[in-house]
Protein backbone atom coordinates (compact mmCIF):
# COMPACT_ATOMS: atom_id res chain seq x y z
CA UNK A 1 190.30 66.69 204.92
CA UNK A 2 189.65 63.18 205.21
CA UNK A 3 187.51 61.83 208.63
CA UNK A 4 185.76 58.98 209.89
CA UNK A 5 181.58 58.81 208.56
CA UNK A 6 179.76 60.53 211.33
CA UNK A 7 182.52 63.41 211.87
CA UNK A 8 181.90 65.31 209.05
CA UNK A 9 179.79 68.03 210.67
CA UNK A 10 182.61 67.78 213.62
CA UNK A 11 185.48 68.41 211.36
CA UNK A 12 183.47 71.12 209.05
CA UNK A 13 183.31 73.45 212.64
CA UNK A 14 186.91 72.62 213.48
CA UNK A 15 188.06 73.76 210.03
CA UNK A 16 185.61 76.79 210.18
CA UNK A 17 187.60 77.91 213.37
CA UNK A 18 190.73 77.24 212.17
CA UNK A 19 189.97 79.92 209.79
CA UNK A 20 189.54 77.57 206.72
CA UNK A 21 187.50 79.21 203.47
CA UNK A 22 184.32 77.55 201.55
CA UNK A 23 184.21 74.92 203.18
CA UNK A 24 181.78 72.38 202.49
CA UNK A 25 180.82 68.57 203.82
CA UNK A 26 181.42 65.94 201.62
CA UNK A 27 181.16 62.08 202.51
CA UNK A 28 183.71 60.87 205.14
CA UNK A 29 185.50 64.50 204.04
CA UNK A 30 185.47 67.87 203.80
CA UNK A 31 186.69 70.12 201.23
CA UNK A 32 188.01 73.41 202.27
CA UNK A 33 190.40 76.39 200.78
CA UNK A 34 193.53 77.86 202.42
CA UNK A 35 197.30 78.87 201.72
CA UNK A 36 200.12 76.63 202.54
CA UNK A 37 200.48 77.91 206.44
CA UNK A 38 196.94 76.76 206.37
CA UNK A 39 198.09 73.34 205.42
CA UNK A 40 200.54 73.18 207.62
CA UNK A 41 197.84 74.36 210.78
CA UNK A 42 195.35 71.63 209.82
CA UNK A 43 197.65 69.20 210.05
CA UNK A 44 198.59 70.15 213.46
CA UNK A 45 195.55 71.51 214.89
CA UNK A 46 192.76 69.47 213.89
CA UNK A 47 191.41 66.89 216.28
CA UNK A 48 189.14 64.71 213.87
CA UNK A 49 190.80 64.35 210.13
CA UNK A 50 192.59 61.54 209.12
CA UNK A 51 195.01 63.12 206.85
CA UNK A 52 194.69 66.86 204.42
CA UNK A 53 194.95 66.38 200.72
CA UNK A 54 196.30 68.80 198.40
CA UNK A 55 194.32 68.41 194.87
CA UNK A 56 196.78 69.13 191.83
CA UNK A 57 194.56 67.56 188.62
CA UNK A 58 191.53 67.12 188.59
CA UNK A 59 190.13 65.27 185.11
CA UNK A 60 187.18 62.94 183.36
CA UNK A 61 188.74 59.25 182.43
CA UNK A 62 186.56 57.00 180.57
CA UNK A 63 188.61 53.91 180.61
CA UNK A 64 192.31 52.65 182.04
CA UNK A 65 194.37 54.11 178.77
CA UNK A 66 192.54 57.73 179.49
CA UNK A 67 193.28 57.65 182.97
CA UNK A 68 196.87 56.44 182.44
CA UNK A 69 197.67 58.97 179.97
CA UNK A 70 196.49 62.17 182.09
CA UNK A 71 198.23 61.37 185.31
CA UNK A 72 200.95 60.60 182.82
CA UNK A 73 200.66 64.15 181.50
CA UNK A 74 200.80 65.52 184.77
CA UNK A 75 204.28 67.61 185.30
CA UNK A 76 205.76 65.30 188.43
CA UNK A 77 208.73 67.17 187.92
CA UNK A 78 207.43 70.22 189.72
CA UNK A 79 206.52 67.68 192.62
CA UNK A 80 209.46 65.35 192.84
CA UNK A 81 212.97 64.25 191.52
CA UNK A 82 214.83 61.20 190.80
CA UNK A 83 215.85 60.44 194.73
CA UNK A 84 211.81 61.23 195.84
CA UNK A 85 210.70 57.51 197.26
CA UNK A 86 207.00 57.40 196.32
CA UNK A 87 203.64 55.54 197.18
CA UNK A 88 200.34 55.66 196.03
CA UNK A 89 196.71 55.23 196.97
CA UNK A 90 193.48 54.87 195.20
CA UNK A 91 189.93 54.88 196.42
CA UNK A 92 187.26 54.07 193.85
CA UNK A 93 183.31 54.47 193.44
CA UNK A 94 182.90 54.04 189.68
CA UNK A 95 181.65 51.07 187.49
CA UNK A 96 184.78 51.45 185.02
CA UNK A 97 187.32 51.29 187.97
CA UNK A 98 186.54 48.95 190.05
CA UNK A 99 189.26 47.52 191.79
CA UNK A 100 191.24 50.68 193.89
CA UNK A 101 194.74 48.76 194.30
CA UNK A 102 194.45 48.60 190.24
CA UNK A 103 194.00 51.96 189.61
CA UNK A 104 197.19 52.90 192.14
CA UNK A 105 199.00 50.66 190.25
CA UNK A 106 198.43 52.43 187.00
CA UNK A 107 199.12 55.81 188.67
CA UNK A 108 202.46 54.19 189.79
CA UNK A 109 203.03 53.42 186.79
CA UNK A 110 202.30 56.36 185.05
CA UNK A 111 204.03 58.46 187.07
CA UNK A 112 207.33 55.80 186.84
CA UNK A 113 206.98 56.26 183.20
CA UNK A 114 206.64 59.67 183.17
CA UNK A 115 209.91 60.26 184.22
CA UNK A 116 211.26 57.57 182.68
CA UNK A 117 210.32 59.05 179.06
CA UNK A 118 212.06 62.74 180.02
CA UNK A 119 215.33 61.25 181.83
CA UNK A 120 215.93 57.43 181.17
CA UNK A 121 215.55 56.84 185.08
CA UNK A 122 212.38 56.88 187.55
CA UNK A 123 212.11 57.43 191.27
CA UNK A 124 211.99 54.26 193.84
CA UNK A 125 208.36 53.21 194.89
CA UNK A 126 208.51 52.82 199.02
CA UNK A 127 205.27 51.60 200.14
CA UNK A 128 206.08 51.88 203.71
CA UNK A 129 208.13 55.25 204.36
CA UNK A 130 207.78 57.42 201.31
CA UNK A 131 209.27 61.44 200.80
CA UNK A 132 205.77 61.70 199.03
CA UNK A 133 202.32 59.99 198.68
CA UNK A 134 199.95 60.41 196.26
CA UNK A 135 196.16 59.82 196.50
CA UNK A 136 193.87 59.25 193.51
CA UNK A 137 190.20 59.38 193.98
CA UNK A 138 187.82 58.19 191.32
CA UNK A 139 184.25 58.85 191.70
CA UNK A 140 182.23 57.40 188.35
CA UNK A 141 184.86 59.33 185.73
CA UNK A 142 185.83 62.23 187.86
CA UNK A 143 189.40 61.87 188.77
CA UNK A 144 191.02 63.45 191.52
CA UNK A 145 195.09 63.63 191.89
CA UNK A 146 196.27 64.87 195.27
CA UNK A 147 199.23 65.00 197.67
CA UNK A 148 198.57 63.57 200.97
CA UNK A 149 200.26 66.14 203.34
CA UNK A 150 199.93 64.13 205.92
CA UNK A 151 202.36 61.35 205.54
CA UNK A 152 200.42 58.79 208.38
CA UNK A 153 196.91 58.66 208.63
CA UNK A 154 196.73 61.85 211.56
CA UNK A 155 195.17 59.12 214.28
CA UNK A 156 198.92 58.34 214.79
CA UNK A 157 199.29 61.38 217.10
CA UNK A 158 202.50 59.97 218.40
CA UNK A 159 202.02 59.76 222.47
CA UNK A 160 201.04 56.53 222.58
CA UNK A 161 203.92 53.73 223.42
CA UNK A 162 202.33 51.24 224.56
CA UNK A 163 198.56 50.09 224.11
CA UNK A 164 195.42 46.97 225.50
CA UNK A 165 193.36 44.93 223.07
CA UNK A 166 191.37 46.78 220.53
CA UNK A 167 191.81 50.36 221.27
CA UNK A 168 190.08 53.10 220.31
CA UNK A 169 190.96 55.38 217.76
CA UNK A 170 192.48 58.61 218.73
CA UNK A 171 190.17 60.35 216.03
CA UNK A 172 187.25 58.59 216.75
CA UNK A 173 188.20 59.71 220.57
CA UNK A 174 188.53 63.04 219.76
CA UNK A 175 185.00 62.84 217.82
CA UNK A 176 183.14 61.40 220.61
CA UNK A 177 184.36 63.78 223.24
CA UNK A 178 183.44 67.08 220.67
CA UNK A 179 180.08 65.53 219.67
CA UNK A 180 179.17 65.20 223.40
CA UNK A 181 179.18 68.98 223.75
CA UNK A 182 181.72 68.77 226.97
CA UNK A 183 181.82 72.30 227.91
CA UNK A 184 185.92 71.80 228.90
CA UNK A 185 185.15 73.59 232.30
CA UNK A 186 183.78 70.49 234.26
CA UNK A 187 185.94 67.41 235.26
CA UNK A 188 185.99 64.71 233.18
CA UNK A 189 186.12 60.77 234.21
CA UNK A 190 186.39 57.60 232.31
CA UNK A 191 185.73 54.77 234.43
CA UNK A 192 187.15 52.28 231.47
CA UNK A 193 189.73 54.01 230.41
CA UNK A 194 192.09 51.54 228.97
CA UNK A 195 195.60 52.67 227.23
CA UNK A 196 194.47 56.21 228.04
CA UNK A 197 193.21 57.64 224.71
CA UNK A 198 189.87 59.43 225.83
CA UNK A 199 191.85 60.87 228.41
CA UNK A 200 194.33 62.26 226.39
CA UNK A 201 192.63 63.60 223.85
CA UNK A 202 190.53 65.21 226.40
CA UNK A 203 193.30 67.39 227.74
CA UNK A 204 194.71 68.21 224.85
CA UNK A 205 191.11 69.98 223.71
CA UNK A 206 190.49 71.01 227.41
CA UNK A 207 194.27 72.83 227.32
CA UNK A 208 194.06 73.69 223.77
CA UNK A 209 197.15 71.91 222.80
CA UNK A 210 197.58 70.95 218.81
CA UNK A 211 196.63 67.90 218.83
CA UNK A 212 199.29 66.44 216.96
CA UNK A 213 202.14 68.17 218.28
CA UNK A 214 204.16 64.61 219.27
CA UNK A 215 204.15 63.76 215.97
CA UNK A 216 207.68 63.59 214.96
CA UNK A 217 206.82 64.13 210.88
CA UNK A 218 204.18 65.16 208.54
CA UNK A 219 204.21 64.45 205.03
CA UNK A 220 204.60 68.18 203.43
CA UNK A 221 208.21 68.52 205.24
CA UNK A 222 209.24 66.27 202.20
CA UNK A 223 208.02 68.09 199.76
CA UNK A 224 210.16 70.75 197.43
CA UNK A 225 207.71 73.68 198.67
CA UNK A 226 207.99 73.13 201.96
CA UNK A 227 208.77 76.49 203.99
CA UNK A 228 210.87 75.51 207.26
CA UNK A 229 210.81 79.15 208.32
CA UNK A 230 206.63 79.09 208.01
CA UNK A 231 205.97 75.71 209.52
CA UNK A 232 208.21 76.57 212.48
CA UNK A 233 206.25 79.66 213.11
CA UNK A 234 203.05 77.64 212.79
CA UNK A 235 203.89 75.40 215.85
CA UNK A 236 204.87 78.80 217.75
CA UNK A 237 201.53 79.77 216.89
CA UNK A 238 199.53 76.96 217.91
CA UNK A 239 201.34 76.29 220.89
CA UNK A 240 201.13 79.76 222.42
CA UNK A 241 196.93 79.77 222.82
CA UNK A 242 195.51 80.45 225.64
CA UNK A 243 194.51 77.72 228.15
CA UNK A 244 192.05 78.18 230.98
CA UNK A 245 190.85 75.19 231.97
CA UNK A 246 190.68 74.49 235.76
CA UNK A 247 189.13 71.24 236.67
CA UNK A 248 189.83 67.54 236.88
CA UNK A 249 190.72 65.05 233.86
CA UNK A 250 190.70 61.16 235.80
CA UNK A 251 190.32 57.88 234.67
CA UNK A 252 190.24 54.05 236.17
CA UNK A 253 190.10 50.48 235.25
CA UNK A 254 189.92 47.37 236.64
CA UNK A 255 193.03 45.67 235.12
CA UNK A 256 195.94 46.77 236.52
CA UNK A 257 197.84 46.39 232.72
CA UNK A 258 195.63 49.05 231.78
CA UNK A 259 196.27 51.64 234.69
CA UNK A 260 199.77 50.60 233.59
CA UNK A 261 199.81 51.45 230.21
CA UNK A 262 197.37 54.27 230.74
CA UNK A 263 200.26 56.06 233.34
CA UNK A 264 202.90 55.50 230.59
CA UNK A 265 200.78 56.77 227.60
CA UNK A 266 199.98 59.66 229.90
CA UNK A 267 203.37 60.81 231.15
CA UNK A 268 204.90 60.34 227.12
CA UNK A 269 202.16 62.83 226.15
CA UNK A 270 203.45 65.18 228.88
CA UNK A 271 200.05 65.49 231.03
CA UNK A 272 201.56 63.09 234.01
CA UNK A 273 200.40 66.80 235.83
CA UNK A 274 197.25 67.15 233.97
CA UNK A 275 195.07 63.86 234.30
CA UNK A 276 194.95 61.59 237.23
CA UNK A 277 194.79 57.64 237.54
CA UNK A 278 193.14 56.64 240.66
């Protein structure tokens, strides 16, 4: 689970009461363990990763033809077909690979080729809606091939219509409110509260709503695996928790466009009952 620097230790106690196994705090991530419902829960439930990445290789590459070769090895068959649309994504920390958007490029590649060799065709590359991405992580010559079940980065919770200059992220929101130790019974106020976000996110821990239960797609439901049966029982799941909380959620501003867009953002994420403007 990928997160903003500073949320690790946030994320790492979200996971652990999710009911994720060995987990364990990495740099702007956290690696966990956990079946495919699990998947599908994290991606719904938690408040402060940016997207959930399913390893499938992991491998040493020494130099571009090494690395080429072993993604190009890897059995994409199992993952995709000829009509998957595709994207990839590198991240690098390594004095071979150096330059990130080269390395993706050789994965697409590889991967185009791949298929290419077994059936004469390859999949389309759609770098702005994919069926499937794929992130490659490279850390000195440890190389890291994973699914991003995601889809968007999980900030995009999918309430917000409209929004004011600069605003803050919704996971960086989320963080801020959990690392403040809010106890969710007393009311909560932002005085500066702009397209809405804090507010938001604050009801949806205060009510224990999954967080990102407005978004209208997730990456996995594009994959071969995915289990429509299992992911609808999920959001049954997560939706049906408890919720106790009794006092008051208000914000304000002093620009009018803000209260504006604040009331708008508010009533799309269904809490026009829940937090006041005043």
């Amino acid at each position: 689970a990928k997160t903003m620097f500073g949320l690790e230790e946030i994320l790492a106690q979200e996971l652990v009461n999710l009911g994720a196994q060995n987990v364990k705090i990495q740099n702007r991530a956290v690696s966990f363990k956990g079946d495919k419902g699990f998947m599908y829960k994290a991606n719904l439930n938690l408040r402060t990763a940016l997207r959930i990445l399913k390893p499938i290789a992991t491998f040493q590459a020494h130099n571009e033809q090494e690395l080429y070769r072993k993604i190009f090895e890897i059995n994409w068959f199992k993952i995709m077909n000829l009509k998957t649309t595709f994207a990839t994504h590198a991240t690098t920390h390594s004095e071979v690979f150096k330059h990130s958007k080269y390395a993706s490029l050789l994965m697409k590649d590889a991967i185009a080729d791949s298929f290419r060799q077994k059936i004469g065709k390859r999949p389309n590359v759609n770098p702005k809606n994919p069926d499937v991405v794929i992130n490659l992580h490279i850390n000195k010559h440890t190389c890291t091939v994973s699914l991003d079940s995601s889809g968007e980065s999980l900030h995009k919770r999918g309430y917000k219509i409209d929004t004011v200059t600069a605003p803050i992220n919704e996971v960086l929101a989320a963080g801020l409110i959990l690392l403040s130790n809010w106890n969710k019974k007393s009311d909560f106020h932002d005085p500066m509260c702009g397209s809405g976000t804090l507010l938001i996110e604050a009801a949806l821990i205060a009510y224990n709503i999954p967080v990102n239960i407005f978004r209208k797609r997730f990456g996995f439901e594009n994959w071969k695996d995915f289990d429509q049966i299992l992911w609808e029982k999920i959001k049954d799941t997560s939706l049906n928790k408890e919720k106790r909380y009794s006092g008051k959620i208000t914000g304000s501003d002093n620009f009018q466009k803000c209260v504006r867009i604040s009331r708008i953002n508010i009533e799309n994420a269904l809490m026009k009952e829940s937090i006041k403007i005043i």
